[in-house]
Protein backbone atom coordinates (compact mmCIF):
# COMPACT_ATOMS: atom_id res chain seq x y z
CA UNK A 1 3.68 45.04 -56.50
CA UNK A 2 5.17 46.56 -53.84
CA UNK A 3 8.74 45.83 -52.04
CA UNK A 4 7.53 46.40 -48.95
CA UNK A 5 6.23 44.03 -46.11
CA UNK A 6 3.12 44.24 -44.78
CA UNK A 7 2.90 46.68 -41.31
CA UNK A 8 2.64 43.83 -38.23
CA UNK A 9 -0.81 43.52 -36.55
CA UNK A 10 -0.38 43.43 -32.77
CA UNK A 11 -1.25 40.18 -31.50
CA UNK A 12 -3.97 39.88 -28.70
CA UNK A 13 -2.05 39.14 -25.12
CA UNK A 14 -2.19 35.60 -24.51
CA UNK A 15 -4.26 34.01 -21.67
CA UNK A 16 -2.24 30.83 -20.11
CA UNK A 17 -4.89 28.76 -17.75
CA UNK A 18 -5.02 28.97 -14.21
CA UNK A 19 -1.81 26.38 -13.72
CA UNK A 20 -2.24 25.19 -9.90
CA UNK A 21 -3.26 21.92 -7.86
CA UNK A 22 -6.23 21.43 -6.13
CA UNK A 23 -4.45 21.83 -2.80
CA UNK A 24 -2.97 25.77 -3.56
CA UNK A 25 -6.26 26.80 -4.77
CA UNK A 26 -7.91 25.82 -1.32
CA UNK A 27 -5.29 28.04 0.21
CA UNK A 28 -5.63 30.63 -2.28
CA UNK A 29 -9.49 30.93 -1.09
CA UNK A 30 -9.79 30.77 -5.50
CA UNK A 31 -12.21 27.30 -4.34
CA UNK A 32 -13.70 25.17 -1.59
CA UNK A 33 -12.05 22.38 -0.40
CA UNK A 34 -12.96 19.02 -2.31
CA UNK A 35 -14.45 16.19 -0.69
CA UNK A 36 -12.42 13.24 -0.40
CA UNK A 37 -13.09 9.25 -0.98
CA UNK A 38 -12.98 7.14 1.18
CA UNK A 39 -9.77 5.34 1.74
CA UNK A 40 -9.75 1.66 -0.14
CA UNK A 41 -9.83 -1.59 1.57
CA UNK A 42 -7.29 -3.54 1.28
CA UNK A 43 -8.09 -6.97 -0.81
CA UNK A 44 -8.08 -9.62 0.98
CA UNK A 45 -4.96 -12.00 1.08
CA UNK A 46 -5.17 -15.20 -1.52
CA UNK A 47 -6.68 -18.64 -0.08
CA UNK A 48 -2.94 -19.63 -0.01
CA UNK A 49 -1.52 -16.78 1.97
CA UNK A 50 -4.51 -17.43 4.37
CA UNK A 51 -3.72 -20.76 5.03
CA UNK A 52 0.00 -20.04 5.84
CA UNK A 53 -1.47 -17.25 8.17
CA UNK A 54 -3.73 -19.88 10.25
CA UNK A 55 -0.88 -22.32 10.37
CA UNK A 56 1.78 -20.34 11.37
CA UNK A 57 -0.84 -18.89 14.05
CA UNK A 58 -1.90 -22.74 15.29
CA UNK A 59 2.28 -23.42 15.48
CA UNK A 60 3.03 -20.32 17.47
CA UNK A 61 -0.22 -21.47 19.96
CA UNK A 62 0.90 -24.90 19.93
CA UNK A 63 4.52 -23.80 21.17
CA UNK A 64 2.51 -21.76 23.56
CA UNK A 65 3.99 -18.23 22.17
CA UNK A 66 1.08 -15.89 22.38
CA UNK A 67 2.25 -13.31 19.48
CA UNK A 68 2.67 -9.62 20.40
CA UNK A 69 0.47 -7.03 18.22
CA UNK A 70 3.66 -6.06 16.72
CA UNK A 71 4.25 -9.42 15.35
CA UNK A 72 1.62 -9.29 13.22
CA UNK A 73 3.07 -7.89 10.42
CA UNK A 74 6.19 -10.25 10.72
CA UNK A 75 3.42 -13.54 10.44
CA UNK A 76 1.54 -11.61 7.88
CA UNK A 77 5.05 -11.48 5.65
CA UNK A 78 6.03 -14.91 6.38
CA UNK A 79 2.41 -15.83 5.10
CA UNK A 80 3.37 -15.07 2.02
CA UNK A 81 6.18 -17.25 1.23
CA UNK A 82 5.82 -20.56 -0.33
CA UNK A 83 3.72 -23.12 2.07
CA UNK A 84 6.60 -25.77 2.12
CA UNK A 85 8.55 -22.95 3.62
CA UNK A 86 6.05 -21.94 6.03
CA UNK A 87 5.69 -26.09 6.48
CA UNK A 88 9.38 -26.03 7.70
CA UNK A 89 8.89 -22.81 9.84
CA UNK A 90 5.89 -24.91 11.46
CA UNK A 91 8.07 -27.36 12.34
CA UNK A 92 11.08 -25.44 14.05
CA UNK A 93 8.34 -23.30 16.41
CA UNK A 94 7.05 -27.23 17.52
CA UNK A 95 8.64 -27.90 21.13
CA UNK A 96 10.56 -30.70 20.89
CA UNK A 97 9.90 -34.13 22.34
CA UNK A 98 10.90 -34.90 26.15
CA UNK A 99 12.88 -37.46 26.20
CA UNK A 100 12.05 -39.74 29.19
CA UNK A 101 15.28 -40.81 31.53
């Protein structure tokens, strides 16, 4: 036996993988650019959110408050809170009584 170690082989170079996204290989002009889906719906709000929508909709037309596009999102969130909440906002949007002298 011999006392000395083996002579090293060299080692092949290593390859790493291309390591890029999608979006840098499009600019790189390495691929075409991938088709996208198409956006999800939205689901549609539970039976319970939709009810709180229609009456907090019938209270504002009752009060005669035509809602601005902008509000929609505000009714949309208040849909979503419990209905004896949106019960009691019902009932401060009512006008109140006239009071005969």
């Amino acid at each position: 036996m011999s006392d000395e170690a083996p002579a090293p082989r060299p080692a092949p170079p290593r390859r790493q993988p291309l390591m890029a996204d999608v979006e840098t290989l499009v600019d790189m002009g390495l691929i075409e650019e991938q088709p996208q889906p198409p956006p999800e719906e939205p689901p549609e709000p539970p039976v319970e959110e939709q009810a709180n929508q229609v009456a907090l909709d019938e209270a504002l037309a009752g009060a005669g408050i035509q809602p601005a596009p902008a509000d929609a999102a505000a009714i949309a969130e208040l849909a979503k809170l419990d209905p004896a909440v949106v019960e009691a906002i019902t009932r401060w949007v009512q006008p109140a009584p006239v009071e005969e002298k």
